[in-house]
C-alpha atoms as a PDB file:
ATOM      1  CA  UNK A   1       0.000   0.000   0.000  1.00  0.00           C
ATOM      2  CA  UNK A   2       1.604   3.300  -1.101  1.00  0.00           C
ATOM      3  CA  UNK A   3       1.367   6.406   1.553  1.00  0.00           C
ATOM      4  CA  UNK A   4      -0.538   8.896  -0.720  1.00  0.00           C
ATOM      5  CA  UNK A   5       0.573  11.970  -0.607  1.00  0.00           C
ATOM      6  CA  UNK A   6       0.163  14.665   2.261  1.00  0.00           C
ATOM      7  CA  UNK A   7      -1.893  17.421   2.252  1.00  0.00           C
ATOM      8  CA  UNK A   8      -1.143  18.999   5.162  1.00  0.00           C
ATOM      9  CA  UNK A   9       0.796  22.177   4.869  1.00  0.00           C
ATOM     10  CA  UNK A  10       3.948  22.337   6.940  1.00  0.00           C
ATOM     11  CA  UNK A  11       3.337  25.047   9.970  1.00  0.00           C
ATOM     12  CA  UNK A  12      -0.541  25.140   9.743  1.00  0.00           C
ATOM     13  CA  UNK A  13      -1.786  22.280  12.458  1.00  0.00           C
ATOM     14  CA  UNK A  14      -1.131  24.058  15.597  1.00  0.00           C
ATOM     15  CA  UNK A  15      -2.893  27.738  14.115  1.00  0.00           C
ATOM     16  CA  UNK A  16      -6.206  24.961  13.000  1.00  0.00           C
ATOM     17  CA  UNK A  17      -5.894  22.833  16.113  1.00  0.00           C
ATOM     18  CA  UNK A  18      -6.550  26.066  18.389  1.00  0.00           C
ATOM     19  CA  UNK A  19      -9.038  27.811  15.957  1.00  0.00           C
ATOM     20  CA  UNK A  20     -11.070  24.375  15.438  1.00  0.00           C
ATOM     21  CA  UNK A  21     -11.283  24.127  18.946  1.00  0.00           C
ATOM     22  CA  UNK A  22     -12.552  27.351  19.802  1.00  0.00           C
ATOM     23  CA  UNK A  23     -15.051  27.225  17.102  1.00  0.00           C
ATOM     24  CA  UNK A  24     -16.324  23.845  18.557  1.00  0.00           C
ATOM     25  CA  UNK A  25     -17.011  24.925  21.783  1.00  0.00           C
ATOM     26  CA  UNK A  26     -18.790  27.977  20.780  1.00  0.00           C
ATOM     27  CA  UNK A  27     -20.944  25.694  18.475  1.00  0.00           C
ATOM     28  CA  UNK A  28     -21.514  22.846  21.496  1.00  0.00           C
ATOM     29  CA  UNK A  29     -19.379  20.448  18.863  1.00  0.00           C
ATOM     30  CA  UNK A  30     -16.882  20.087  21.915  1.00  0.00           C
ATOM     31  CA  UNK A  31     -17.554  18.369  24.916  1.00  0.00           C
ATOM     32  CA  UNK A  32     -14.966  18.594  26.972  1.00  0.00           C
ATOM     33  CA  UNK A  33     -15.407  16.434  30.257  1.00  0.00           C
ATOM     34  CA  UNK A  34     -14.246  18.120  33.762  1.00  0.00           C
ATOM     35  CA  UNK A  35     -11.712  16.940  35.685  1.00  0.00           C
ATOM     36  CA  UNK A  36      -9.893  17.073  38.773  1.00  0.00           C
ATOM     37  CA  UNK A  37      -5.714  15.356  38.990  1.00  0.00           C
ATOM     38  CA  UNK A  38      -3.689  14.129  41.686  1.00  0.00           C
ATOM     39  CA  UNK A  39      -0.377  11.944  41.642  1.00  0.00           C
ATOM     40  CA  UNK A  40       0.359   8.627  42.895  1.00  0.00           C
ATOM     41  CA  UNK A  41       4.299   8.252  43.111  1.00  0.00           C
ATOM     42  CA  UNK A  42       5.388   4.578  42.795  1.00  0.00           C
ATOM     43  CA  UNK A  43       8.132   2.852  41.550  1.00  0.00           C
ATOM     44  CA  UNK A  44      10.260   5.591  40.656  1.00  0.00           C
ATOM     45  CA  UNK A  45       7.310   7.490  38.410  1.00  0.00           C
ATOM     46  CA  UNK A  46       4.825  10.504  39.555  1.00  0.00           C
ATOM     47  CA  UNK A  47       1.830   8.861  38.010  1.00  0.00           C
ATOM     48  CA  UNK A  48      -0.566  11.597  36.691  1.00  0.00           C
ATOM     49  CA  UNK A  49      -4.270  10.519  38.119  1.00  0.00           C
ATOM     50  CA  UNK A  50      -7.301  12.319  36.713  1.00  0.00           C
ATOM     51  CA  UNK A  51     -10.778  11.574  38.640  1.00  0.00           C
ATOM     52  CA  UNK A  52     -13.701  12.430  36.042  1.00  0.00           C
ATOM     53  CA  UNK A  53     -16.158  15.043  37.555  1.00  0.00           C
ATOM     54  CA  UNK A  54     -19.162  14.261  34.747  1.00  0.00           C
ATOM     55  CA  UNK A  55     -19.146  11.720  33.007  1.00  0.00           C
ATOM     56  CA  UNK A  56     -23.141  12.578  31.714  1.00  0.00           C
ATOM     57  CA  UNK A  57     -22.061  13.802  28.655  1.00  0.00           C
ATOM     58  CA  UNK A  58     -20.383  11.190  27.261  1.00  0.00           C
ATOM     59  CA  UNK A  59     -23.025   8.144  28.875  1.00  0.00           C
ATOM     60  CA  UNK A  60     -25.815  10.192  26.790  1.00  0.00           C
ATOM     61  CA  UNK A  61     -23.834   9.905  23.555  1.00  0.00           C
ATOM     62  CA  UNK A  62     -22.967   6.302  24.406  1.00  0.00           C
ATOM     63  CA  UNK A  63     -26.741   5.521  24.602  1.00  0.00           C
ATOM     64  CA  UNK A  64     -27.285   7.496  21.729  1.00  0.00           C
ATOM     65  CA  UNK A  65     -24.781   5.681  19.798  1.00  0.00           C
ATOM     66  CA  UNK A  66     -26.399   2.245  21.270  1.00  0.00           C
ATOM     67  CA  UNK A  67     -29.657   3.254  19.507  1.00  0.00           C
ATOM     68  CA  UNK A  68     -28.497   3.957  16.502  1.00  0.00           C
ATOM     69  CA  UNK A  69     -27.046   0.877  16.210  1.00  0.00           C
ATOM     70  CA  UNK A  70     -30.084  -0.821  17.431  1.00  0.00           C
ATOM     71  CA  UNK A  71     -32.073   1.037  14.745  1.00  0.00           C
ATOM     72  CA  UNK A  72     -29.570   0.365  11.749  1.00  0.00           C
ATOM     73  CA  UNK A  73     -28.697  -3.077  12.917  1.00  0.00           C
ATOM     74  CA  UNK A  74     -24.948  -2.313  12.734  1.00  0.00           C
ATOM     75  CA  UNK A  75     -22.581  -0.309  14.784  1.00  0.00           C
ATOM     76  CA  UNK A  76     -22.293   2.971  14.566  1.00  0.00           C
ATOM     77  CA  UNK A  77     -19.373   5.201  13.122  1.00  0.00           C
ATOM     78  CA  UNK A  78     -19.067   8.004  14.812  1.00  0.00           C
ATOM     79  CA  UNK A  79     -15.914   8.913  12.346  1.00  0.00           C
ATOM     80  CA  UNK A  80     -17.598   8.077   9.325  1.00  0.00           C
ATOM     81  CA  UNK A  81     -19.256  10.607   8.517  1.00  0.00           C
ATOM     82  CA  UNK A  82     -17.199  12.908  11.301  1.00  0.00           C
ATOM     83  CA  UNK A  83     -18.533  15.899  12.643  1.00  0.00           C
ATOM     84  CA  UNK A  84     -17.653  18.694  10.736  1.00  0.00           C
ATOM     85  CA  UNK A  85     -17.449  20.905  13.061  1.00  0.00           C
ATOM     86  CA  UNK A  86     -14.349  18.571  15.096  1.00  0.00           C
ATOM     87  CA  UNK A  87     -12.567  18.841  11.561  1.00  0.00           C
ATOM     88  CA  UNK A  88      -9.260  19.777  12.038  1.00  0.00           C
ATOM     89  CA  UNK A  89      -8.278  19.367   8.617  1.00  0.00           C
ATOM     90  CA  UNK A  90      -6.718  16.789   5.668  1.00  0.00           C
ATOM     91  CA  UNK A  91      -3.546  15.253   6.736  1.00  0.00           C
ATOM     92  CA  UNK A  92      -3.120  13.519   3.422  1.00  0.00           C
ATOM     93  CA  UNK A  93      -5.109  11.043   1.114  1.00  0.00           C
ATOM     94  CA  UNK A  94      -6.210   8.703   3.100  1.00  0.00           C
ATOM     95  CA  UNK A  95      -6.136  10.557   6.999  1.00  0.00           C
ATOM     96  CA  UNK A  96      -8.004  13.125   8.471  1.00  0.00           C
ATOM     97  CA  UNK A  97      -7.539  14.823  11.863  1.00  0.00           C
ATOM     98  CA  UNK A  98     -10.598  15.825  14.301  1.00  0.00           C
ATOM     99  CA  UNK A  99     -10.530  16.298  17.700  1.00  0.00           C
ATOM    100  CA  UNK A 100     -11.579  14.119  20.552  1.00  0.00           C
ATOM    101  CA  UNK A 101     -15.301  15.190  20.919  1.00  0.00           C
ATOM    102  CA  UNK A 102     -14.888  13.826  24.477  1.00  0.00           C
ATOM    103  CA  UNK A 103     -11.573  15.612  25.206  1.00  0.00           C
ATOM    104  CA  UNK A 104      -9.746  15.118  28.796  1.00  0.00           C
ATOM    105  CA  UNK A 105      -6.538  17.120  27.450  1.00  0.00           C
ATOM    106  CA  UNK A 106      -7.080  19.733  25.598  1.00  0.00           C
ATOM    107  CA  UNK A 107      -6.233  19.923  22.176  1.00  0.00           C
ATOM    108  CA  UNK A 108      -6.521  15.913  22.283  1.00  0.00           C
ATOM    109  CA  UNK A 109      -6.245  15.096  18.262  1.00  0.00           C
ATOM    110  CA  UNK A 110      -7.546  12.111  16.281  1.00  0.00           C
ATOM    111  CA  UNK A 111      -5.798  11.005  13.212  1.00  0.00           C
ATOM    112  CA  UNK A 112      -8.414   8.408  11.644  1.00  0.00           C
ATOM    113  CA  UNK A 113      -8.885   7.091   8.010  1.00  0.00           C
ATOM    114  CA  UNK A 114     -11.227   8.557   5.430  1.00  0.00           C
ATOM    115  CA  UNK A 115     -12.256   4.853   4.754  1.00  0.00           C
ATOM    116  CA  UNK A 116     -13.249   2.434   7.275  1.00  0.00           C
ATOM    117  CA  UNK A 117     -10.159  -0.157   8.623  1.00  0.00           C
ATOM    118  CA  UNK A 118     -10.246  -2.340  11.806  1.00  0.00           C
ATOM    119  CA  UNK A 119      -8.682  -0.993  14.663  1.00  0.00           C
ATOM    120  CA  UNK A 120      -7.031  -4.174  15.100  1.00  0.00           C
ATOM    121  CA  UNK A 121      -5.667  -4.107  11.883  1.00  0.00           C
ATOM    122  CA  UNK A 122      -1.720  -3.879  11.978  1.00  0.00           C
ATOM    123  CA  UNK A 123       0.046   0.429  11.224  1.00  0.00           C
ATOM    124  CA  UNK A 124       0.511   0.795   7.678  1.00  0.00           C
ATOM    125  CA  UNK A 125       3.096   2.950   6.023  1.00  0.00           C
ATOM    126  CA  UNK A 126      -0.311   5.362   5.372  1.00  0.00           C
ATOM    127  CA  UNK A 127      -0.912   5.540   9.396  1.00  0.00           C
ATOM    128  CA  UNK A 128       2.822   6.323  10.278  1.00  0.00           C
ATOM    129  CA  UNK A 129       3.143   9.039   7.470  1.00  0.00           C
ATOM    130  CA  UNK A 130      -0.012  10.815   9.056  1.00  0.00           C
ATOM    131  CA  UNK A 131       1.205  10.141  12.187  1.00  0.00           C
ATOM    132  CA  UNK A 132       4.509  12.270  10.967  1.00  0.00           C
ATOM    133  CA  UNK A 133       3.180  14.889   9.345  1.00  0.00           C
ATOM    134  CA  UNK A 134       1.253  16.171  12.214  1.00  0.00           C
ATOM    135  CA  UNK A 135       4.382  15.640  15.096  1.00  0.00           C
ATOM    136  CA  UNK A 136       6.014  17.812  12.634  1.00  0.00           C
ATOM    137  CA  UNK A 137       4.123  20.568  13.786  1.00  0.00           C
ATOM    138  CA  UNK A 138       2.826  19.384  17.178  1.00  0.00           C
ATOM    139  CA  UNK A 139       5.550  18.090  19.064  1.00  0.00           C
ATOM    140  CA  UNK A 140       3.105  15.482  21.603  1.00  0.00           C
ATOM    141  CA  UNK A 141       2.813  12.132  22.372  1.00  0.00           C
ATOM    142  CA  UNK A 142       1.115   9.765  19.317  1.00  0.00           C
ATOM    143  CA  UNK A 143      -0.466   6.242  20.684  1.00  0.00           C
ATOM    144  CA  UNK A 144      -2.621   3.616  19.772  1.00  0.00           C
ATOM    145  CA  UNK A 145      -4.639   1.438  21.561  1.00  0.00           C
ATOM    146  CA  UNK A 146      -4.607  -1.853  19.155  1.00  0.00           C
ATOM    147  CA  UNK A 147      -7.816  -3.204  19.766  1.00  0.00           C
ATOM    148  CA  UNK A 148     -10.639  -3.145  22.513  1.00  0.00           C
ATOM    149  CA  UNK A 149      -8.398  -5.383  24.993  1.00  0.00           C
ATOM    150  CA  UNK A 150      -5.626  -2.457  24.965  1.00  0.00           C
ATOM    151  CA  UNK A 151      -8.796   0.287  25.474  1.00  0.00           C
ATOM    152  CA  UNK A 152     -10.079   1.270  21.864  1.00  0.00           C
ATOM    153  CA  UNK A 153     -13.626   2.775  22.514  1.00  0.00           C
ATOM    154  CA  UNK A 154     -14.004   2.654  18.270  1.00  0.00           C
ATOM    155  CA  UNK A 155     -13.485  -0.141  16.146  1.00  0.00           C
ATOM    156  CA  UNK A 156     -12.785   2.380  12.739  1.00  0.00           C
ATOM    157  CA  UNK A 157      -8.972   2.631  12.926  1.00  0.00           C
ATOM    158  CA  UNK A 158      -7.491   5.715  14.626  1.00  0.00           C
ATOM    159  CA  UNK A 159      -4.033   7.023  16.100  1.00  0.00           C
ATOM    160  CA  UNK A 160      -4.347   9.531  18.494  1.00  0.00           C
ATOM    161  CA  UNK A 161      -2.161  13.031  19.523  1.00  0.00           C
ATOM    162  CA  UNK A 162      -2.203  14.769  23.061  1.00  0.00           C
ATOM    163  CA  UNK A 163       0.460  17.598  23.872  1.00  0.00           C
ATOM    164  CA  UNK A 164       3.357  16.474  25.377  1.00  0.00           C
ATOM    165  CA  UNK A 165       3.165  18.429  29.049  1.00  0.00           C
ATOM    166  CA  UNK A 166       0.285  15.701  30.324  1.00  0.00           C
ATOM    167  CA  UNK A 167       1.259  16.709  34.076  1.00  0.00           C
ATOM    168  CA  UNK A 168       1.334  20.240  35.321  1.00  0.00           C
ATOM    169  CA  UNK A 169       5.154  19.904  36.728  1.00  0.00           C
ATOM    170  CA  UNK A 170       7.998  17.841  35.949  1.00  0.00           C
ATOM    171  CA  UNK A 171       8.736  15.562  33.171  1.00  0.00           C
ATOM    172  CA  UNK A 172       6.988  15.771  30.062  1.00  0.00           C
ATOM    173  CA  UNK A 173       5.488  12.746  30.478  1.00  0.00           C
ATOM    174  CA  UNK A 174       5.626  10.730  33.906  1.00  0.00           C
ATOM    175  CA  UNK A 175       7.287   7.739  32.271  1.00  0.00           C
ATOM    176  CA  UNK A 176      10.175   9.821  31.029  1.00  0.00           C
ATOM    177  CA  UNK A 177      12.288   8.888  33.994  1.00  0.00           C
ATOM    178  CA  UNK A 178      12.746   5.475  33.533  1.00  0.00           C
ATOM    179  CA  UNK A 179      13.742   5.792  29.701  1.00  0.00           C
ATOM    180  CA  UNK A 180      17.125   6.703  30.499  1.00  0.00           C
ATOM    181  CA  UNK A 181      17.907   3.497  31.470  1.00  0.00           C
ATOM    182  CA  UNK A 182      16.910   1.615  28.498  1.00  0.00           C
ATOM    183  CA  UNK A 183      18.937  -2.045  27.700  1.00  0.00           C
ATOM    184  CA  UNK A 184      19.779  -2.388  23.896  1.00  0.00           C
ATOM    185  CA  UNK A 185      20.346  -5.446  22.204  1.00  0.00           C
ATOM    186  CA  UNK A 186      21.049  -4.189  19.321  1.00  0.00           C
ATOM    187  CA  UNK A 187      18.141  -1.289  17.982  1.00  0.00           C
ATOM    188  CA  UNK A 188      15.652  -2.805  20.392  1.00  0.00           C
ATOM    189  CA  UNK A 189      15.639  -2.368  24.284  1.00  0.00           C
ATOM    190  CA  UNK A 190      13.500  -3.064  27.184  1.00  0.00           C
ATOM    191  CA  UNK A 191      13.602  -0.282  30.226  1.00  0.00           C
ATOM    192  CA  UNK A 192      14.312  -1.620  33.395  1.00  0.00           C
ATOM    193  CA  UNK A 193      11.763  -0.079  36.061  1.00  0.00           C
ATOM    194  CA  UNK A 194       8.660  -1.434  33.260  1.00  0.00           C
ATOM    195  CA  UNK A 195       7.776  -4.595  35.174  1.00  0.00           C
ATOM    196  CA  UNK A 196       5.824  -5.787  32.076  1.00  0.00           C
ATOM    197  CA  UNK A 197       6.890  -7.429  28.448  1.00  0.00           C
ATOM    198  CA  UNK A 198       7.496  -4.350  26.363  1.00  0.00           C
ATOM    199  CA  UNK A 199       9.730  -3.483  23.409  1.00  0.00           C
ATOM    200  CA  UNK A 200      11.597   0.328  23.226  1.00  0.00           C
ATOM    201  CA  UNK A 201      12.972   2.114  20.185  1.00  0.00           C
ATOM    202  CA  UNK A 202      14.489   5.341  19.911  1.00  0.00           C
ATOM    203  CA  UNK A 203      13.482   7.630  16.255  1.00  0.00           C
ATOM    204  CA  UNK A 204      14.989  10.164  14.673  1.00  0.00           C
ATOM    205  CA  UNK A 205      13.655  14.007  15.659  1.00  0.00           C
ATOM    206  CA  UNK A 206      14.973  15.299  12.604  1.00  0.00           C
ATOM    207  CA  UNK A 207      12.620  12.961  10.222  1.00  0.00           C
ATOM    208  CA  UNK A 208       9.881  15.272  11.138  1.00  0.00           C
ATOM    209  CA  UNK A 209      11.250  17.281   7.890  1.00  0.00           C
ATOM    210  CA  UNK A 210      10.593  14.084   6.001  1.00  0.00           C
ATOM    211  CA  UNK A 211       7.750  12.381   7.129  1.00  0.00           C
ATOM    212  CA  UNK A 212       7.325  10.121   3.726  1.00  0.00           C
ATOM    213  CA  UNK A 213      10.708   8.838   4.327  1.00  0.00           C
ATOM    214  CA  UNK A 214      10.320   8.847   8.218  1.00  0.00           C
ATOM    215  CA  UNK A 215       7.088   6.764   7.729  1.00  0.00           C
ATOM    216  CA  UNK A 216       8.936   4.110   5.915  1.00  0.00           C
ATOM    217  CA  UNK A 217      11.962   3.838   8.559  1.00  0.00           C
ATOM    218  CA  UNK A 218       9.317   4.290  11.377  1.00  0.00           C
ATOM    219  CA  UNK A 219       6.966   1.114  10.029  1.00  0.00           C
ATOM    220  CA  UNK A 220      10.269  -0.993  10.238  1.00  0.00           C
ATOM    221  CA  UNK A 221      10.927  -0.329  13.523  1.00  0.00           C
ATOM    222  CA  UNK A 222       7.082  -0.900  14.419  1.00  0.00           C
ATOM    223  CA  UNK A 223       7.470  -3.992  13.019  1.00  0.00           C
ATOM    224  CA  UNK A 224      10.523  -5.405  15.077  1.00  0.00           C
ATOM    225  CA  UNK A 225       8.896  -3.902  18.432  1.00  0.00           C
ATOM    226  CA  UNK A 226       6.201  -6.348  17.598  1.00  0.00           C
ATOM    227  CA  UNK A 227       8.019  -9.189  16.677  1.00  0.00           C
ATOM    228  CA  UNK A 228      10.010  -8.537  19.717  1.00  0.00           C
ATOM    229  CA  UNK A 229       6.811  -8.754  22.067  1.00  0.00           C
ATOM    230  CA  UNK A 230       5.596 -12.027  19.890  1.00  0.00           C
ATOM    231  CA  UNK A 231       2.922 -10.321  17.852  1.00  0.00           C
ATOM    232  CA  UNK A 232       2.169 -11.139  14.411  1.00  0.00           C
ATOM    233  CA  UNK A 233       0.322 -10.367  11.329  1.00  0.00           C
ATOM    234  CA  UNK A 234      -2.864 -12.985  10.620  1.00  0.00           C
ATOM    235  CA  UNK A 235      -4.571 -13.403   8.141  1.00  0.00           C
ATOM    236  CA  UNK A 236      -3.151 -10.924   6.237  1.00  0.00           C
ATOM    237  CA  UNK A 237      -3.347  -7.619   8.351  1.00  0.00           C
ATOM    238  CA  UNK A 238      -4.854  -8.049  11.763  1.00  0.00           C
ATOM    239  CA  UNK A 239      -3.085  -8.644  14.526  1.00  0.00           C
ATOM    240  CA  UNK A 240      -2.346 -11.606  16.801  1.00  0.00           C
ATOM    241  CA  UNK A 241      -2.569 -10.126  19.839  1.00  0.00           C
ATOM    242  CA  UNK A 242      -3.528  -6.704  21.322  1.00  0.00           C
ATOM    243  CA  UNK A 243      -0.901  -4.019  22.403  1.00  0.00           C
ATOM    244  CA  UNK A 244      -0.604  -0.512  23.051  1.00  0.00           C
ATOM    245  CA  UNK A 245       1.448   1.850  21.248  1.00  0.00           C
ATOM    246  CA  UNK A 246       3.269   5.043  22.103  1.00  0.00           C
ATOM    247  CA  UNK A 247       5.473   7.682  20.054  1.00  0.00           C
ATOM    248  CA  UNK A 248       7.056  11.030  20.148  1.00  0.00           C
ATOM    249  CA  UNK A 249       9.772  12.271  17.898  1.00  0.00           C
ATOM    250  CA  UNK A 250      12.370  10.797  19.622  1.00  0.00           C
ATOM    251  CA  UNK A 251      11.021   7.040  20.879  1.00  0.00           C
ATOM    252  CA  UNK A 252       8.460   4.267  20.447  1.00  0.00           C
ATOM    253  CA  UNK A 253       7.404   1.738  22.931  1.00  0.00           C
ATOM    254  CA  UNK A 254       5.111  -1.101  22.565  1.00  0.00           C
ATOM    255  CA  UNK A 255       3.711  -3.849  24.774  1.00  0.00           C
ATOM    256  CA  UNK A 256       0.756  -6.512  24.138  1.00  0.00           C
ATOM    257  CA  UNK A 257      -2.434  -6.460  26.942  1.00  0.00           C
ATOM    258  CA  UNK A 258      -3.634  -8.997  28.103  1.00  0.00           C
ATOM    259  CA  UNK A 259      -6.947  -7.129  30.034  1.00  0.00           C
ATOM    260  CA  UNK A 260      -8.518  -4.012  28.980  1.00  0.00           C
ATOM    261  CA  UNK A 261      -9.285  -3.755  32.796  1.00  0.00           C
ATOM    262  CA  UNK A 262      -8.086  -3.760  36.441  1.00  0.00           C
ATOM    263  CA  UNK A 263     -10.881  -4.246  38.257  1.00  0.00           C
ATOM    264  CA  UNK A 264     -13.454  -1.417  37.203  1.00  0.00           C
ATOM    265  CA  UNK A 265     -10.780   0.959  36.030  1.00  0.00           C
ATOM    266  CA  UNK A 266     -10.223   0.834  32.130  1.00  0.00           C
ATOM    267  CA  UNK A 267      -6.708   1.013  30.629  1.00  0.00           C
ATOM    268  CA  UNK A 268      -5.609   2.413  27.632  1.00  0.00           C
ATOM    269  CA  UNK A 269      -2.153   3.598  25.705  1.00  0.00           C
ATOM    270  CA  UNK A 270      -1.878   6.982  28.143  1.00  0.00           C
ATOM    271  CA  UNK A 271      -1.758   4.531  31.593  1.00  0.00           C
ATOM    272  CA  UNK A 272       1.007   3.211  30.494  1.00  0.00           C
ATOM    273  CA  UNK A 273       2.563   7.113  29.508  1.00  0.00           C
ATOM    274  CA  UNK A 274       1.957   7.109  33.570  1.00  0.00           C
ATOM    275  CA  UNK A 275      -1.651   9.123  32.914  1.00  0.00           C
ATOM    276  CA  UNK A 276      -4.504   7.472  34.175  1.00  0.00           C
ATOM    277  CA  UNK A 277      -7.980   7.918  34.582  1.00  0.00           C
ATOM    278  CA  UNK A 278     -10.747   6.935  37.246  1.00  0.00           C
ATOM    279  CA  UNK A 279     -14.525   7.657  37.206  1.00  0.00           C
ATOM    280  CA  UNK A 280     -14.814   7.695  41.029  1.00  0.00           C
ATOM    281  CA  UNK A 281     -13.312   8.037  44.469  1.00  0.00           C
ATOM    282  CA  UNK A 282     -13.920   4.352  44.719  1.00  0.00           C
ATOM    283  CA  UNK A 283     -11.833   4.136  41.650  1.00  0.00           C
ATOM    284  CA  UNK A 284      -9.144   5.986  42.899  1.00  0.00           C
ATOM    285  CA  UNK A 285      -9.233   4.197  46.408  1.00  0.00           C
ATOM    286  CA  UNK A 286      -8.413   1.139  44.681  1.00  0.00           C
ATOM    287  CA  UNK A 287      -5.622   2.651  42.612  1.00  0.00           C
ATOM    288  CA  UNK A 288      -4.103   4.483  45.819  1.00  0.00           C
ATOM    289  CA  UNK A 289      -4.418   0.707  47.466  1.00  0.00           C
ATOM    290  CA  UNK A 290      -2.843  -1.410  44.555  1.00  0.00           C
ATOM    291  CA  UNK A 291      -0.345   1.027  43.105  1.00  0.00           C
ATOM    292  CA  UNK A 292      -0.756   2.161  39.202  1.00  0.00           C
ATOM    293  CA  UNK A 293       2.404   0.411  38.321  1.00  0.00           C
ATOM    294  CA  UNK A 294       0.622  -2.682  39.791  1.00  0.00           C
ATOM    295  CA  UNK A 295      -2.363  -2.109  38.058  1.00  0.00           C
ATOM    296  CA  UNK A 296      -0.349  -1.834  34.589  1.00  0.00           C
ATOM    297  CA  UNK A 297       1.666  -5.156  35.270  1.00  0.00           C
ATOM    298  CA  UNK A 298      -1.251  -6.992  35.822  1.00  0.00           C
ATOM    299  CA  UNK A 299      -3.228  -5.343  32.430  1.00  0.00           C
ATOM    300  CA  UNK A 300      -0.218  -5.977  30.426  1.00  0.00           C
ATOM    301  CA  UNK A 301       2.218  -9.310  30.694  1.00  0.00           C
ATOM    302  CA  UNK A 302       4.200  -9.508  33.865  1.00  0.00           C
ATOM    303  CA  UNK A 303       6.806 -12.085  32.596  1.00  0.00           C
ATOM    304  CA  UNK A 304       9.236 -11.326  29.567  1.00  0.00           C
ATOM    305  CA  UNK A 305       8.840 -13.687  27.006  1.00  0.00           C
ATOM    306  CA  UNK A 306      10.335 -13.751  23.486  1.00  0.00           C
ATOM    307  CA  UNK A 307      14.033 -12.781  22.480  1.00  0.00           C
ATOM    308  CA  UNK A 308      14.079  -8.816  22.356  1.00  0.00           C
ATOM    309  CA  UNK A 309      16.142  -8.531  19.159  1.00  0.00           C
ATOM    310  CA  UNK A 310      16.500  -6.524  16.241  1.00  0.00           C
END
């Protein structure tokens, strides 16, 4: 599959992502849903915890959604046909980018396909070259939640973008600690203080100038991170297993779920960036009791398996 061309002209996503988003909240597009944070230190990381204040917003357009489906007699798409209003713009021939009509963080991004694909269909060289065009003007954190297992709320395929400051004081991203001590064999490493089966990858910052070329070199690494946490292409293009995915310009790290939850609280790819989320103070009691890192281990796989090789 060739990667189309890209539309998106260089310098231009930030200016839409700020206009689009004021324009959707004026018109109601937006529904941003309240929070309040706290963070849970353990194991070396400041986990980022955000409790949800309302969650009535998005339960109505869940039951909404339900009906639709009930009245059709298949599910619904909420991304085909999109909102117009969320429309950020065309990334290239075959992406788009809206926002996250349900938005946490602000200025959360979706990059989906203009044609439906399975969300547990493997990256394509079309998904990594969207993926690239808009880091190269919004320097965040990409991810992907490969299937409903590792949190995907949709089944039409979508990467997603968040800025990278998701806590309000020190590192970029709560993880960042521990990458410093990453273990290479080779191009592929596992990070000590991760006490689940993972593979890590550094990129290349500067292929944000190229991200045709970048997409190529970054769907080769993609593919040894998987083979390196014993996940394979069936029949054809779907996955074997289900994994979450995480990028910025300068890393990618990978690791295959084994439970979408941990008790009542629902993972996805920005847990395991050390941001969670919990409906409730009963949620967060159990999080304060168990320990996030816990909670991850025992989503993900807690014993290493496979040869982490290039």
């Amino acid at each position: 599959m060739g990667q189309g061309k890209i539309l998106l002209q260089p310098g231009t996503l930030w200016t839409s992502i700020k206009q689009r988003t004021e324009h959707a909240l004026q018109c109601g597009a937006l529904l941003s849903i309240p929070t309040e944070f706290e963070f849970v230190e353990q194991d070396g990381v400041r986990f980022l915890v955000r409790i949800l204040s309302n969650l009535n917003r998005k339960k109505a357009a869940q039951e909404k959604q339900e009906k639709q489906s009930a009245t059709s007699g298949k599910d619904f798409n909420p991304f085909l046909p999109y909102e117009q209003d969320l429309c950020v713009g065309d990334i290239s021939d075959s992406h788009v980018c809206i926002l996250n009509k349900f938005n946490v963080v602000d200025y959360h991004l979706l990059i989906i396909t203009r044609a439906f694909e399975e969300q547990e269909n493997l990256l394509t060289l079309e998904d990594f070259a969207a993926m690239w065009a808009c880091l190269a003007d919004f320097d965040g954190l990409a991810f992907y939640n490969g299937g409903k297992i590792a949190g995907a709320s949709q089944r039409h395929k979508h990467l997603q973008l968040v800025p990278l400051k998701l806590a309000g004081s020190g590192s970029q991203i709560p993880i960042e600690p521990l990458l410093a001590f990453a273990q290479f064999q080779s191009s592929i490493a596992t990070i000590p203080g991760l006490p689940f089966v993972h593979a890590f990858a550094t990129l290349d910052p500067s292929w944000v100038k190229s991200p045709l070329i970048a997409a190529e070199a970054t769907l080769e690494c993609y593919h040894r991170l998987l083979r390196a946490v014993c996940i394979d292409a069936i029949d054809g293009n779907r996955q074997s297993g289900a994994y979450n995915l995480l990028a910025t310009r300068e890393w990618m790290l990978i690791l295959p779920r084994s439970q979408e939850h941990f008790q009542s609280i629902s993972v996805n790819s920005l847990g395991f960036a050390g941001a969670l989320l919990v409906r409730n103070e009963q949620e967060m009691k159990i999080l304060k009791e168990q320990g996030p890192m816990t909670m991850l281990k025992n989503v993900a796989f807690s014993t290493q398996y496979g040869d982490v090789t290039a």
